[in-house]
Structures are given as structure tokens and as C-alpha cells.
PDB file of N, CA and C in Angstrom:
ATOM      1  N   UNK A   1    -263.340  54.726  48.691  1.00  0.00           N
ATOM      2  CA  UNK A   1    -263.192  53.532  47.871  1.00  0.00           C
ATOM      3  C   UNK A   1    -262.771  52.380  48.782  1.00  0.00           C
ATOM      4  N   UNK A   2    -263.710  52.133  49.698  1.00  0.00           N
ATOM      5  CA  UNK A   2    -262.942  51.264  51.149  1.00  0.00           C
ATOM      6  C   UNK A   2    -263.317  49.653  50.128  1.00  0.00           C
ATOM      7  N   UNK A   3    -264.191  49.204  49.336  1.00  0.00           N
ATOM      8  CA  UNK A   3    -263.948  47.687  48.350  1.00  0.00           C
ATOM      9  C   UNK A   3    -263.537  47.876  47.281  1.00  0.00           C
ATOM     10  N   UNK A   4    -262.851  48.816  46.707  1.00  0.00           N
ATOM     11  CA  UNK A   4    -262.133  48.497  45.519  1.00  0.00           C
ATOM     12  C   UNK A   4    -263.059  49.155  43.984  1.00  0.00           C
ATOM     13  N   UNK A   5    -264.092  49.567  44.864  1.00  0.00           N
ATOM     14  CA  UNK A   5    -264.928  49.990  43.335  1.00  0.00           C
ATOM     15  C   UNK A   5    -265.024  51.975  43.595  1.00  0.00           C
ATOM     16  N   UNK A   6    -264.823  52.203  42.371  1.00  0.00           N
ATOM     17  CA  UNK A   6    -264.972  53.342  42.441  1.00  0.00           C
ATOM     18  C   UNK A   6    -266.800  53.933  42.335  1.00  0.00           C
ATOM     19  N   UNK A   7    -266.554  55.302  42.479  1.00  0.00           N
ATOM     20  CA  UNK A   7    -267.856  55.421  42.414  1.00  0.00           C
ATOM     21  C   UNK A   7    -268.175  56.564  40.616  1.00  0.00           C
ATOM     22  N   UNK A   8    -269.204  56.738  40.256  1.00  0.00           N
ATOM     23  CA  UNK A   8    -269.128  57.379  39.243  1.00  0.00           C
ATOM     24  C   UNK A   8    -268.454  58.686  39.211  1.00  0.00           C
ATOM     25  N   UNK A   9    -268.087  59.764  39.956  1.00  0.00           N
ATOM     26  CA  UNK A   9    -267.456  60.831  40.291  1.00  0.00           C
ATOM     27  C   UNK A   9    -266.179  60.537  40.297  1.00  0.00           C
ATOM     28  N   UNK A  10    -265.891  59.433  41.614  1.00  0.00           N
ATOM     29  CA  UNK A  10    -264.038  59.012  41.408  1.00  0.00           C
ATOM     30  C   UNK A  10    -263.729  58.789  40.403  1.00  0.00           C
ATOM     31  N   UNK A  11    -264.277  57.763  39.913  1.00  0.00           N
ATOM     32  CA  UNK A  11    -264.125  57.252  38.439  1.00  0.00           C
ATOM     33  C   UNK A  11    -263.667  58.612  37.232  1.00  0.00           C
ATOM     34  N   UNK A  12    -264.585  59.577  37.136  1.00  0.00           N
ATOM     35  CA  UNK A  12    -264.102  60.722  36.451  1.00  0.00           C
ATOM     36  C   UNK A  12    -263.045  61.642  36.895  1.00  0.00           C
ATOM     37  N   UNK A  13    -262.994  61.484  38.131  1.00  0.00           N
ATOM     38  CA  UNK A  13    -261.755  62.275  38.976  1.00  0.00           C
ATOM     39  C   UNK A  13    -260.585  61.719  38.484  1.00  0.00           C
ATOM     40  N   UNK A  14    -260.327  60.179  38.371  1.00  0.00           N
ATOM     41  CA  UNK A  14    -259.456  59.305  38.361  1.00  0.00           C
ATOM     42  C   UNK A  14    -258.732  59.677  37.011  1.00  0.00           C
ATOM     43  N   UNK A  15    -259.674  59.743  35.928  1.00  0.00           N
ATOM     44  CA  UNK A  15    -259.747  60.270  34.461  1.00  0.00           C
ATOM     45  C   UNK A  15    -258.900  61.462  34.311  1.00  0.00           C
ATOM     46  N   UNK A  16    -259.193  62.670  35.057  1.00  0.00           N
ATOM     47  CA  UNK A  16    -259.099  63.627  34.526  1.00  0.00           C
ATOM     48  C   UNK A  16    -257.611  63.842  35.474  1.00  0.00           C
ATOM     49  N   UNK A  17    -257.258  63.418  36.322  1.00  0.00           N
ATOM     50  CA  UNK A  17    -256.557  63.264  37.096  1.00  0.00           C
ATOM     51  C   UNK A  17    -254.945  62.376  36.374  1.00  0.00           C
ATOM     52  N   UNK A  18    -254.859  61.393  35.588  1.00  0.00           N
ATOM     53  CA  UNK A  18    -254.284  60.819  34.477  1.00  0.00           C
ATOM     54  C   UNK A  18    -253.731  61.640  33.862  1.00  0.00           C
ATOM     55  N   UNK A  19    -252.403  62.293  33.730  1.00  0.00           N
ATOM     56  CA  UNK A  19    -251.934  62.778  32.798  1.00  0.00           C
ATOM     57  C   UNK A  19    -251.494  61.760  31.545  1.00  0.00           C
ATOM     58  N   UNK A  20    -251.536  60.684  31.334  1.00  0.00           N
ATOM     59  CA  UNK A  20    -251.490  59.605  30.153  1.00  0.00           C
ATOM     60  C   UNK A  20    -252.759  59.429  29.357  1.00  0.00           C
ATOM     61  N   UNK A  21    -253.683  60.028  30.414  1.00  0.00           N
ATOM     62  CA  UNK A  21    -255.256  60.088  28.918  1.00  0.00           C
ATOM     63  C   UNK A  21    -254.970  61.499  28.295  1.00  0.00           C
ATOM     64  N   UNK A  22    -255.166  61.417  27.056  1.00  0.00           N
ATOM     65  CA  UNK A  22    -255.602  62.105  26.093  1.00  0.00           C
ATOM     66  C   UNK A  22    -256.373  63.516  26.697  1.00  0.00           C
ATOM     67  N   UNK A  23    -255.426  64.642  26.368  1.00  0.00           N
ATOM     68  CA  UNK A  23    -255.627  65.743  27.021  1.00  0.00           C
ATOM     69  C   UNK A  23    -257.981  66.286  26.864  1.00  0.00           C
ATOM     70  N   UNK A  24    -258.046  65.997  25.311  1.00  0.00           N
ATOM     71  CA  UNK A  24    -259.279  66.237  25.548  1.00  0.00           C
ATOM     72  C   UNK A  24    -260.714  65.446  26.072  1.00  0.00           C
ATOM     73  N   UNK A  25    -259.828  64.011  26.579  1.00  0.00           N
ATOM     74  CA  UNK A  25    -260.388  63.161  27.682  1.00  0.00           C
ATOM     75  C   UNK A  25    -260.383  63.257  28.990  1.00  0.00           C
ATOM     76  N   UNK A  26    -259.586  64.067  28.968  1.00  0.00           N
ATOM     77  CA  UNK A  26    -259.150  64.276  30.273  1.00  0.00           C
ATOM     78  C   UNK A  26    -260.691  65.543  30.618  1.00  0.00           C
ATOM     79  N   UNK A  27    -260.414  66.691  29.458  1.00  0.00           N
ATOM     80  CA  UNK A  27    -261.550  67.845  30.167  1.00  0.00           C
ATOM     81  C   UNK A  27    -262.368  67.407  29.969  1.00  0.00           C
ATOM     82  N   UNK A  28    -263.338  66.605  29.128  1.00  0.00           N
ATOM     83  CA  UNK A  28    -264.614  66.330  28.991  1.00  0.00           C
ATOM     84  C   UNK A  28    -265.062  65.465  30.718  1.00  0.00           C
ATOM     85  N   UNK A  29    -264.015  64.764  30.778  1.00  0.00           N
ATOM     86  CA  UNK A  29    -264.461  63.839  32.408  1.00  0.00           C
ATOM     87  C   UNK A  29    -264.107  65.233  33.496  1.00  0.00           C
ATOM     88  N   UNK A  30    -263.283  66.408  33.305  1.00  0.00           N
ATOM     89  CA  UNK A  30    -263.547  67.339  34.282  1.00  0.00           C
ATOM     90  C   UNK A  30    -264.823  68.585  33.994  1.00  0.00           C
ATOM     91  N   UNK A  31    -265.043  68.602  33.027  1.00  0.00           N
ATOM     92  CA  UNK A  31    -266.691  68.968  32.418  1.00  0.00           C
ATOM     93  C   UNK A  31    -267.705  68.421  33.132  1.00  0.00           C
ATOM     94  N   UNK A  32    -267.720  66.918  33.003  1.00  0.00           N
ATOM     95  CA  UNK A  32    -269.041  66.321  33.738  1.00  0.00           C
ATOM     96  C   UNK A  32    -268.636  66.098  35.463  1.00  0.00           C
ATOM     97  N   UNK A  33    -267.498  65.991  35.729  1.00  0.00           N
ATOM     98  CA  UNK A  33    -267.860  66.281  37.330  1.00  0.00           C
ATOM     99  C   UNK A  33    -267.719  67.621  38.121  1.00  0.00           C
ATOM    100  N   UNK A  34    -267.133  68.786  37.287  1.00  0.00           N
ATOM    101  CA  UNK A  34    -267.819  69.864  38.014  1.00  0.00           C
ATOM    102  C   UNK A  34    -269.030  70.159  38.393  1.00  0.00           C
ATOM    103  N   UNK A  35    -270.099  69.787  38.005  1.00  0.00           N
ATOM    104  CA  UNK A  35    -271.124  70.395  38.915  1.00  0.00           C
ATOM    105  C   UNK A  35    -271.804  69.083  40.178  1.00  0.00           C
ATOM    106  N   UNK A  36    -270.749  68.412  40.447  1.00  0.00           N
ATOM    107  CA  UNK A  36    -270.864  67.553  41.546  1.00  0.00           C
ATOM    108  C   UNK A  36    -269.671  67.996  42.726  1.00  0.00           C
ATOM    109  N   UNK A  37    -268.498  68.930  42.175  1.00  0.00           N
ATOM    110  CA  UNK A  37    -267.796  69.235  42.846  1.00  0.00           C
ATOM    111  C   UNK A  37    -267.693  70.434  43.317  1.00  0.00           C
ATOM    112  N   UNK A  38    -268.347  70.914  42.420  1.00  0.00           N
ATOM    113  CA  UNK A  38    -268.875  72.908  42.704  1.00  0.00           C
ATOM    114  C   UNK A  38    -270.253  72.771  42.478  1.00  0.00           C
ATOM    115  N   UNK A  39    -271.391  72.501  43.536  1.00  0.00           N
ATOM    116  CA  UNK A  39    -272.734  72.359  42.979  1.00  0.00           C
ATOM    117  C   UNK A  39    -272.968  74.206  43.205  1.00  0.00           C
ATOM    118  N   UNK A  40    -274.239  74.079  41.979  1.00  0.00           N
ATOM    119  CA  UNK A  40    -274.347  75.256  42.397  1.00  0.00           C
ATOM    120  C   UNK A  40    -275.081  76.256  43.042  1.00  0.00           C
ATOM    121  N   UNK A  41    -275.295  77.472  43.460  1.00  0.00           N
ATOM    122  CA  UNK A  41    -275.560  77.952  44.873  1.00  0.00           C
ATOM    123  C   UNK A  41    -277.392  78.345  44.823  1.00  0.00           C
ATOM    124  N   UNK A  42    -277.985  77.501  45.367  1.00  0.00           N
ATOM    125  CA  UNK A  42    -279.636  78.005  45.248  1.00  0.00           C
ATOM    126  C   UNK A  42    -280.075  79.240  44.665  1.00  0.00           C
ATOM    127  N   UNK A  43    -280.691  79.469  43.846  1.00  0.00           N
ATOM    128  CA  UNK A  43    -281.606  81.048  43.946  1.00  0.00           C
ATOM    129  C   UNK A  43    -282.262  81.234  44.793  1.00  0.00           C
ATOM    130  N   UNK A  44    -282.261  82.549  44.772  1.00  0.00           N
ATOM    131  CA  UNK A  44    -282.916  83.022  45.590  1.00  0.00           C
ATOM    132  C   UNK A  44    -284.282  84.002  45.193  1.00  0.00           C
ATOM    133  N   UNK A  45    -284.923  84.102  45.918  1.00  0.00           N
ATOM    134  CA  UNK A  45    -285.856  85.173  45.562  1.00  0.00           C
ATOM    135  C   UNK A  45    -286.951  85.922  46.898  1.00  0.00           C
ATOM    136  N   UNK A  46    -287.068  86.902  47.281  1.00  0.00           N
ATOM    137  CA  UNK A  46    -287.586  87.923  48.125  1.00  0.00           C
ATOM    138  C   UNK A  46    -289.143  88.010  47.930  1.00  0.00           C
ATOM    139  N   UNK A  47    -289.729  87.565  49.350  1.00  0.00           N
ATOM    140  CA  UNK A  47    -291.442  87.650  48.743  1.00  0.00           C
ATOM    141  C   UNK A  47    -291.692  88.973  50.253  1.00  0.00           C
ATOM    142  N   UNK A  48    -292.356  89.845  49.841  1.00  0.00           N
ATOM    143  CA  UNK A  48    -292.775  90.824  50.623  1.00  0.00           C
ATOM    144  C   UNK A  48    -294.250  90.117  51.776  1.00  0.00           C
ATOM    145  N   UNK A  49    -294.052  90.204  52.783  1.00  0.00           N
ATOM    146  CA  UNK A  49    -294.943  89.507  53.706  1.00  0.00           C
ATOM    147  C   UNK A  49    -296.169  90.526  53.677  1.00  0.00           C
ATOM    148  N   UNK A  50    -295.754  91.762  53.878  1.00  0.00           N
ATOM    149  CA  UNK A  50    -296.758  92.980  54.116  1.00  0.00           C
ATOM    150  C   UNK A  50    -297.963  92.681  53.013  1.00  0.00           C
ATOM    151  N   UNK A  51    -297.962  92.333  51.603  1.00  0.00           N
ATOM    152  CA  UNK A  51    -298.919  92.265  50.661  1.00  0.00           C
ATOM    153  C   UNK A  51    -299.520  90.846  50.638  1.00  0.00           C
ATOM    154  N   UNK A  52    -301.218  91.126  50.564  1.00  0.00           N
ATOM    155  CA  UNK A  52    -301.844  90.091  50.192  1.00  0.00           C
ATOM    156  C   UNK A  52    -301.577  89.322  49.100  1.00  0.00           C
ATOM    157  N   UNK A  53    -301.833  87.844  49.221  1.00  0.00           N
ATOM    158  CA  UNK A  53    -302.111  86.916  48.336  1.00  0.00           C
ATOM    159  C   UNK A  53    -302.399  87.213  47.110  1.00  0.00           C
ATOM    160  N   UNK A  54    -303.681  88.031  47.121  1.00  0.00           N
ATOM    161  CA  UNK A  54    -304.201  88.654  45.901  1.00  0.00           C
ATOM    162  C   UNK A  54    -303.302  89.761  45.593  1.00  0.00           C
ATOM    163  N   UNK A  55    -302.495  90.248  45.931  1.00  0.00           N
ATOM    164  CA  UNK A  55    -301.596  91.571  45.249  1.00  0.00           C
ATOM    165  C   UNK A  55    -300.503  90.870  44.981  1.00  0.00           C
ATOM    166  N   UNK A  56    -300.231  89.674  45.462  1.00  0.00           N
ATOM    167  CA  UNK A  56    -298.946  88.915  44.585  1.00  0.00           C
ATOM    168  C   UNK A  56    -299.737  88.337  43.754  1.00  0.00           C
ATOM    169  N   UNK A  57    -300.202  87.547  43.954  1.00  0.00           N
ATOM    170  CA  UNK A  57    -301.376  87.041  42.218  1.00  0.00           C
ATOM    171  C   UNK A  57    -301.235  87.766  41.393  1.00  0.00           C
ATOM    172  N   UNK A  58    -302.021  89.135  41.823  1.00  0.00           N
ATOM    173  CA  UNK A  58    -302.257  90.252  40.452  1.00  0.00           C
ATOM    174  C   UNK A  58    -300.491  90.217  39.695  1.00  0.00           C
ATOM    175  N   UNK A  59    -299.707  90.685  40.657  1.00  0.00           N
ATOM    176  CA  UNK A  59    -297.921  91.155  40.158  1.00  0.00           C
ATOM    177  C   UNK A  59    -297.593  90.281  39.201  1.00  0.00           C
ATOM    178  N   UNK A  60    -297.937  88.754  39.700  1.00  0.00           N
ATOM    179  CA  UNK A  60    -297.491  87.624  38.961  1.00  0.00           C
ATOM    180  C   UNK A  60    -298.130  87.500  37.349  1.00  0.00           C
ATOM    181  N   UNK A  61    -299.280  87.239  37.425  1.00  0.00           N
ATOM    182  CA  UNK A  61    -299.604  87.758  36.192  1.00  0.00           C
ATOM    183  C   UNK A  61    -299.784  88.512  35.452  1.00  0.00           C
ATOM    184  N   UNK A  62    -299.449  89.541  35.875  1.00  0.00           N
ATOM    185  CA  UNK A  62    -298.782  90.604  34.798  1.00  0.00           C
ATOM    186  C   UNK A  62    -297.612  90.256  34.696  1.00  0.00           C
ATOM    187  N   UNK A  63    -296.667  89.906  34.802  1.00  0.00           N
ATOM    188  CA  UNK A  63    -294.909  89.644  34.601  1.00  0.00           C
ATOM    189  C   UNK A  63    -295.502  88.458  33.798  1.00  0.00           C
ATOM    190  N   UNK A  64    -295.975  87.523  34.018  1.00  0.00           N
ATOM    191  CA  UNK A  64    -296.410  86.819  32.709  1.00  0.00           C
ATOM    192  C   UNK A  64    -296.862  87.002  31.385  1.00  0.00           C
ATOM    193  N   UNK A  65    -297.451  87.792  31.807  1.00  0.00           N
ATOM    194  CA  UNK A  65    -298.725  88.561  30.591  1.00  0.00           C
ATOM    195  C   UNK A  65    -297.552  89.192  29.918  1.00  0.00           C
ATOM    196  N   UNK A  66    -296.677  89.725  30.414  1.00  0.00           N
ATOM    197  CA  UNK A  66    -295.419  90.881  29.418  1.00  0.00           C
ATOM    198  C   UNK A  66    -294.632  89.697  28.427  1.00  0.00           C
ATOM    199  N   UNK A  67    -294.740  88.126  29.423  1.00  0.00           N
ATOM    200  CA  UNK A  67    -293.342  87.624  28.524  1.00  0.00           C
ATOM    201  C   UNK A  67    -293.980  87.365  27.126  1.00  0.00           C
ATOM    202  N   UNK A  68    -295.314  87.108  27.403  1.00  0.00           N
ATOM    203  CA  UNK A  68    -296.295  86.631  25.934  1.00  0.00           C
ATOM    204  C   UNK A  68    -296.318  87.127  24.419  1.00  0.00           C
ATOM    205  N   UNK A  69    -296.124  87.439  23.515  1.00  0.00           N
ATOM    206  CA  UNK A  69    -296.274  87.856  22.348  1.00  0.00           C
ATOM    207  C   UNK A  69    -297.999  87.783  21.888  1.00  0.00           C
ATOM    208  N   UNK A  70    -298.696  89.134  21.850  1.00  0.00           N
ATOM    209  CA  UNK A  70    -299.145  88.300  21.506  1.00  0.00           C
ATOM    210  C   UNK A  70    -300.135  88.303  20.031  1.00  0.00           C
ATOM    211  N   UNK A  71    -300.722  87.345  19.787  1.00  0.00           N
ATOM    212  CA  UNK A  71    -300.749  86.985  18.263  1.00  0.00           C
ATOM    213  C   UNK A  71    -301.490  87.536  17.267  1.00  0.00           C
ATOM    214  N   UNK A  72    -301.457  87.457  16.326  1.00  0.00           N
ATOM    215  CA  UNK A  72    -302.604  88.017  15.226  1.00  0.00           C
ATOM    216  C   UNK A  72    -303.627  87.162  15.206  1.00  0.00           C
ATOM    217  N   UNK A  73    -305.143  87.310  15.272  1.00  0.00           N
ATOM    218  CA  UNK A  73    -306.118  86.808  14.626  1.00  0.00           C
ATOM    219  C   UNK A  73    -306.139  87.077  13.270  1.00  0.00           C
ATOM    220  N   UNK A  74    -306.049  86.061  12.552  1.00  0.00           N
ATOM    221  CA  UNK A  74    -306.735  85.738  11.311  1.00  0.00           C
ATOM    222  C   UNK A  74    -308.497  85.507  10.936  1.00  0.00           C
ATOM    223  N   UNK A  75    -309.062  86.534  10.143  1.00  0.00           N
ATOM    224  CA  UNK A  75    -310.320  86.196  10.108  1.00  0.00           C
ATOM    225  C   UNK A  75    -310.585  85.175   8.869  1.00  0.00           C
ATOM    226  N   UNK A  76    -311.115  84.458   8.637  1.00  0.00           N
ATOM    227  CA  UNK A  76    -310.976  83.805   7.359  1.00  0.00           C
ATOM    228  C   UNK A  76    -312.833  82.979   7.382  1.00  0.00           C
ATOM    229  N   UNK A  77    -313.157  82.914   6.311  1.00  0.00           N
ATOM    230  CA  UNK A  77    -314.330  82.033   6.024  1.00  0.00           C
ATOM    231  C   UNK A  77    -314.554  80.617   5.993  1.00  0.00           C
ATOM    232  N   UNK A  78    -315.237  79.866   6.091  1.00  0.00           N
ATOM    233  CA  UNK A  78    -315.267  78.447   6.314  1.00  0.00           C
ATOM    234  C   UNK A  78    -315.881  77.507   4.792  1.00  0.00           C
ATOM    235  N   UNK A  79    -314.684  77.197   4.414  1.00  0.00           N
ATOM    236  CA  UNK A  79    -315.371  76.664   3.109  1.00  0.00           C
ATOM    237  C   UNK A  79    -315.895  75.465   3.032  1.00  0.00           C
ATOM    238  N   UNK A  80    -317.237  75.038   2.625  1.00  0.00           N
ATOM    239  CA  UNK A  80    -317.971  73.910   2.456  1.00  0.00           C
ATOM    240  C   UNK A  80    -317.575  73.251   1.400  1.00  0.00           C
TER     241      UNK A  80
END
């Protein structure tokens, strides 16, 4: 804060930091800057080098194909 302005984070730090604000003002401003102060940690995920392109393709869509439901056809006639 080297000119006097805070920044949007201090600003909520500053908040929650206040024991004279209003206790459930206080957590809502430590709500919204936790995940600027604890960001959180990448996923991850493991791709096997040994298998072709096409054998991860195929894997992939099948793990798709499972999340699908899938639907009833309705047969019905077309009324004029």
C-alpha cells in the first residue's frame, strides 16, 4: 500500500481483520479472500506415453459414453 490505496484483497483483509465490524462481516470478507490467499493446488492427471493416440481416443469415449443416460425413443405419427 506504498500511495495510500488499498488493493481489493487488502481491502477485505482490512475487513476481516477489524474486530469492530460485525462478526458476520467480518467472515463473509474472509470467505471471499481465501481463495486468493490459499489458491488452490492444480489437478492433476497421468497420460500413459506407451499408448497410441487412437487408444486414448477410443478410452476417452467410452468414459463419456458411460456418463450419458441414454434416452427413450418415442415412436409417434405425424398428424396432418
Amino acid at each position: 500500500m506504498a500511495n495510500g490505496r488499498l488493493t481489493s484483497l487488502e481491502l477485505l483483509q482490512e475487513v476481516y481483520r477489524d474486530p469492530m465490524v460485525p462478526l458476520h462481516t467480518r467472515i463473509r470478507c474472509a470467505i471471499e479472500a481465501a481463495p486468493y490467499e490459499y489458491p488452490k493446488k492444480p489437478s492433476s492427471m497421468s497420460i500413459h506415453y506407451d499408448e497410441t493416440f487412437a487408444g486414448r481416443l477410443e478410452k476417452a469415449v467410452l468414459i463419456v459414453e458411460r456418463r450419458f443416460i441414454p434416452t427413450k425413443v418415442i415412436e409417434h405419427e405425424e398428424q396432418n
